[in-house]
N, C-alpha and C. Protein backbone atom coordinates (compact mmCIF):
# COMPACT_ATOMS: atom_id res chain seq x y z
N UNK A 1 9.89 29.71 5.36
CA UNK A 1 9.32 29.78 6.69
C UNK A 1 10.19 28.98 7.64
N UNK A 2 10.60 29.60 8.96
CA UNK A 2 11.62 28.86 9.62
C UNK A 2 10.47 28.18 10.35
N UNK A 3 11.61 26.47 10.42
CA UNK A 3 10.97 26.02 11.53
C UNK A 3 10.90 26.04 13.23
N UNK A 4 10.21 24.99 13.91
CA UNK A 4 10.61 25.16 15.41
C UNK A 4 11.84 24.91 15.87
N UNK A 5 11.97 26.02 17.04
CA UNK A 5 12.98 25.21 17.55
C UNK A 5 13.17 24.27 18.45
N UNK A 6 12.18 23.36 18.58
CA UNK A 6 11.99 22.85 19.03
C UNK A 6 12.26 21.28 19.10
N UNK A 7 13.02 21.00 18.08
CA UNK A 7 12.98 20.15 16.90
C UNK A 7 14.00 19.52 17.49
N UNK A 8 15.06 19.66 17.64
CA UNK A 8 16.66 19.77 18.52
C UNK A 8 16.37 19.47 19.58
N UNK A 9 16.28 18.25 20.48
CA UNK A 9 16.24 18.37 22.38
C UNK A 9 17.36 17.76 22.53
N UNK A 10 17.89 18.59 23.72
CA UNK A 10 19.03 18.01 24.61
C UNK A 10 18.79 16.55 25.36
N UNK A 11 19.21 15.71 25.68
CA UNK A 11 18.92 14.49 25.65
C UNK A 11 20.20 13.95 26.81
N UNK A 12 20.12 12.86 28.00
CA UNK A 12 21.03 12.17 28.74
C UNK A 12 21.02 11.13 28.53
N UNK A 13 22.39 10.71 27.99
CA UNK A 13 22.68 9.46 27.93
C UNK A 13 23.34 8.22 29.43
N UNK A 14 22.89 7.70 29.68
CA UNK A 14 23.41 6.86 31.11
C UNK A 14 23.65 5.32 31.26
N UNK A 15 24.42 4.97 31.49
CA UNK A 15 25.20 3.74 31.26
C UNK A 15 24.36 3.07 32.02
N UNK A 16 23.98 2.19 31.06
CA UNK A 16 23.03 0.64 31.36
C UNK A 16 24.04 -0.57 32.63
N UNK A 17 25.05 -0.38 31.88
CA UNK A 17 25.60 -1.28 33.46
C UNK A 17 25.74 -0.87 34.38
N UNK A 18 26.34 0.55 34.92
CA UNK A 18 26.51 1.25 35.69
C UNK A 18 24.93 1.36 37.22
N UNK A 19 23.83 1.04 36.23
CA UNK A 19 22.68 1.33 36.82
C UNK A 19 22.11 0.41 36.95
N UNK A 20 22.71 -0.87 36.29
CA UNK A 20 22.14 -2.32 36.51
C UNK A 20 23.15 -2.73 37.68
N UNK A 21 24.37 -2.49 38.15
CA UNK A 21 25.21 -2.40 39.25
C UNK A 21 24.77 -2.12 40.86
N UNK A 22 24.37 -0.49 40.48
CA UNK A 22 24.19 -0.16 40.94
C UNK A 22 22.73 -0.51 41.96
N UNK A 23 21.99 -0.73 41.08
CA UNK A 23 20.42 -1.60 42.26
C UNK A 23 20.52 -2.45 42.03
N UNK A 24 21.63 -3.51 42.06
CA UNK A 24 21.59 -4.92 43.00
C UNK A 24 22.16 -4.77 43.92
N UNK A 25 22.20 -6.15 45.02
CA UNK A 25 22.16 -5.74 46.63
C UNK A 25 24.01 -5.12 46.86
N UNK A 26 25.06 -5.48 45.98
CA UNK A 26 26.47 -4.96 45.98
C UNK A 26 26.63 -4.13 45.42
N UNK A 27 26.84 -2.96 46.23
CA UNK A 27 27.10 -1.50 45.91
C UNK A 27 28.30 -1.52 45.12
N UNK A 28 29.26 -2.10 44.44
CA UNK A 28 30.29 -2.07 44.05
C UNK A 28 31.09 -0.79 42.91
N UNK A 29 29.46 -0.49 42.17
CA UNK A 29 30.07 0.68 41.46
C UNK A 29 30.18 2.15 42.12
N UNK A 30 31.23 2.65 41.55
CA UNK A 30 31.80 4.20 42.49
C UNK A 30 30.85 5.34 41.74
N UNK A 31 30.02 5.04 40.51
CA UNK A 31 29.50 6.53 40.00
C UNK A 31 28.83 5.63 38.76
N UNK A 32 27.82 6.63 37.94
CA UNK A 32 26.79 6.50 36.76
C UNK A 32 28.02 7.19 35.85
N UNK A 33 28.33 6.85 35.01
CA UNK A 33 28.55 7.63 33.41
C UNK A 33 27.25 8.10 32.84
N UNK A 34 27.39 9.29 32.59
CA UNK A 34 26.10 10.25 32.08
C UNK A 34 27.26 11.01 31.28
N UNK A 35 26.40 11.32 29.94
CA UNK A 35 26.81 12.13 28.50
C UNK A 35 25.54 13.00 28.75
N UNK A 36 25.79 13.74 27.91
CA UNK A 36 24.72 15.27 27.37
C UNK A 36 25.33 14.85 25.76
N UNK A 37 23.75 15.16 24.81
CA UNK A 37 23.54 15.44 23.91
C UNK A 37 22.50 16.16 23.27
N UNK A 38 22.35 15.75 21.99
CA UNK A 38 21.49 16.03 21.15
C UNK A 38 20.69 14.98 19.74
N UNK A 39 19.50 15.53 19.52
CA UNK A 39 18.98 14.10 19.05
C UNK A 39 17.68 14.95 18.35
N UNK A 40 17.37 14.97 16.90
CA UNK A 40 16.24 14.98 16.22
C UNK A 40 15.01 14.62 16.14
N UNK A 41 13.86 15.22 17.35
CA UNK A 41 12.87 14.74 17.58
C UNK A 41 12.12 13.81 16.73
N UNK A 42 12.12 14.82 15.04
CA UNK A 42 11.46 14.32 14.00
C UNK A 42 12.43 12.75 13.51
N UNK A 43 13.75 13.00 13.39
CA UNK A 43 14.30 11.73 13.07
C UNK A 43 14.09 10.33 13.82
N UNK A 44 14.47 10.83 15.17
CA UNK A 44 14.33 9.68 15.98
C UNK A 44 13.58 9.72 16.99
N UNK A 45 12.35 9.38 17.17
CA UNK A 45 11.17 9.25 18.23
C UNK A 45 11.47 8.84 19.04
N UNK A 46 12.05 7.54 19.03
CA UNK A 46 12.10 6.64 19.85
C UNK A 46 13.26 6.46 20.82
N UNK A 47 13.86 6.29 21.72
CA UNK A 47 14.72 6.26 22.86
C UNK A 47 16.13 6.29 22.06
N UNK A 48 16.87 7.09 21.91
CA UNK A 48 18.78 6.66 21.73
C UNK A 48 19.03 5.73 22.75
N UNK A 49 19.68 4.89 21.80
CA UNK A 49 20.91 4.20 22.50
C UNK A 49 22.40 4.22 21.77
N UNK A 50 23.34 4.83 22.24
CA UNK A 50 24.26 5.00 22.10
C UNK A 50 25.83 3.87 22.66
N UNK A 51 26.77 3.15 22.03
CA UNK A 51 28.09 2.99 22.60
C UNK A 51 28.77 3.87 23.35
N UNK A 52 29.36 4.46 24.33
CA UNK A 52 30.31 5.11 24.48
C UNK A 52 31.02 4.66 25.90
N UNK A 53 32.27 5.41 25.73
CA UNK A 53 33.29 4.99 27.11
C UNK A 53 32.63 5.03 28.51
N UNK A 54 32.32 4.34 29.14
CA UNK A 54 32.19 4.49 30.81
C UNK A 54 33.67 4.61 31.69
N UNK A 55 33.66 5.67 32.12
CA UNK A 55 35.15 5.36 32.91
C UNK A 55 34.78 4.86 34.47
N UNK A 56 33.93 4.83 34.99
CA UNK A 56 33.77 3.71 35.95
C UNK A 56 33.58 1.79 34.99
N UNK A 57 33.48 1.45 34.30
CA UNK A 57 33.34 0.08 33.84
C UNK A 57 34.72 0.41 33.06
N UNK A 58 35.33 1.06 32.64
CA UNK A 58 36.26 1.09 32.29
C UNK A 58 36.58 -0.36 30.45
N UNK A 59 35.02 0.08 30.00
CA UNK A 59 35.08 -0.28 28.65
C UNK A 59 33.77 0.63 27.83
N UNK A 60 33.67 0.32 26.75
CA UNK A 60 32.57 0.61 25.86
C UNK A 60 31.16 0.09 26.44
N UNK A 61 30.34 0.63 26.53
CA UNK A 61 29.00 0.24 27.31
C UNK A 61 27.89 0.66 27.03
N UNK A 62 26.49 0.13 26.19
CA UNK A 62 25.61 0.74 25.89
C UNK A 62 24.91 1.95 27.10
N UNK A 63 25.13 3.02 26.57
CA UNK A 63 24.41 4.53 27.48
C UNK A 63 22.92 4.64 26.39
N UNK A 64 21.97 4.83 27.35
CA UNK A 64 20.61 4.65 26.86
C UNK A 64 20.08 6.21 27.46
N UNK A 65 19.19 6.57 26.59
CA UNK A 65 18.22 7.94 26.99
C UNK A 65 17.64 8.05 28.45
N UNK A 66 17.68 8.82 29.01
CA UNK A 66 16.91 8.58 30.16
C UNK A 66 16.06 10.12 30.04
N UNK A 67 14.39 10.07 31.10
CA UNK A 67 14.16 11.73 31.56
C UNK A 67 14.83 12.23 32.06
N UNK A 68 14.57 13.54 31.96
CA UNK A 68 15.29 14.50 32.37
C UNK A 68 14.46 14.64 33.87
């Protein structure tokens, strides 16, 4: 019996510094780093947090789930 497909959601990842930058009173950052993925409802319930490159911070930077 196949399962849902439902199972699989597309998911945005968005850089935690970028957005902690960004709403304090110095506008200093030029843009959000945002990824597109994917993520196993049943595996992981709970929020991804992911490492990956920000090319505005211009290092490795926890990108966290956000709504869509």
């Amino acid at each position: 019996m196949a399962k849902g497909k439902d199972v699989q959601v597309v998911v945005i990842l968005e850089c935690t510094n970028c957005v902690r930058v960004r709403n304090s009173l110095n506008k200093e950052s030029r843009g959000i780093s945002r990824y597109i993925t994917q993520k196993n409802r049943h595996n992981t319930p709970s929020r991804l947090e992911l490492r990956k490159f920000c090319p505005y911070c211009y290092k490795h930077t926890i990108h966290g789930e956000i709504k869509k």
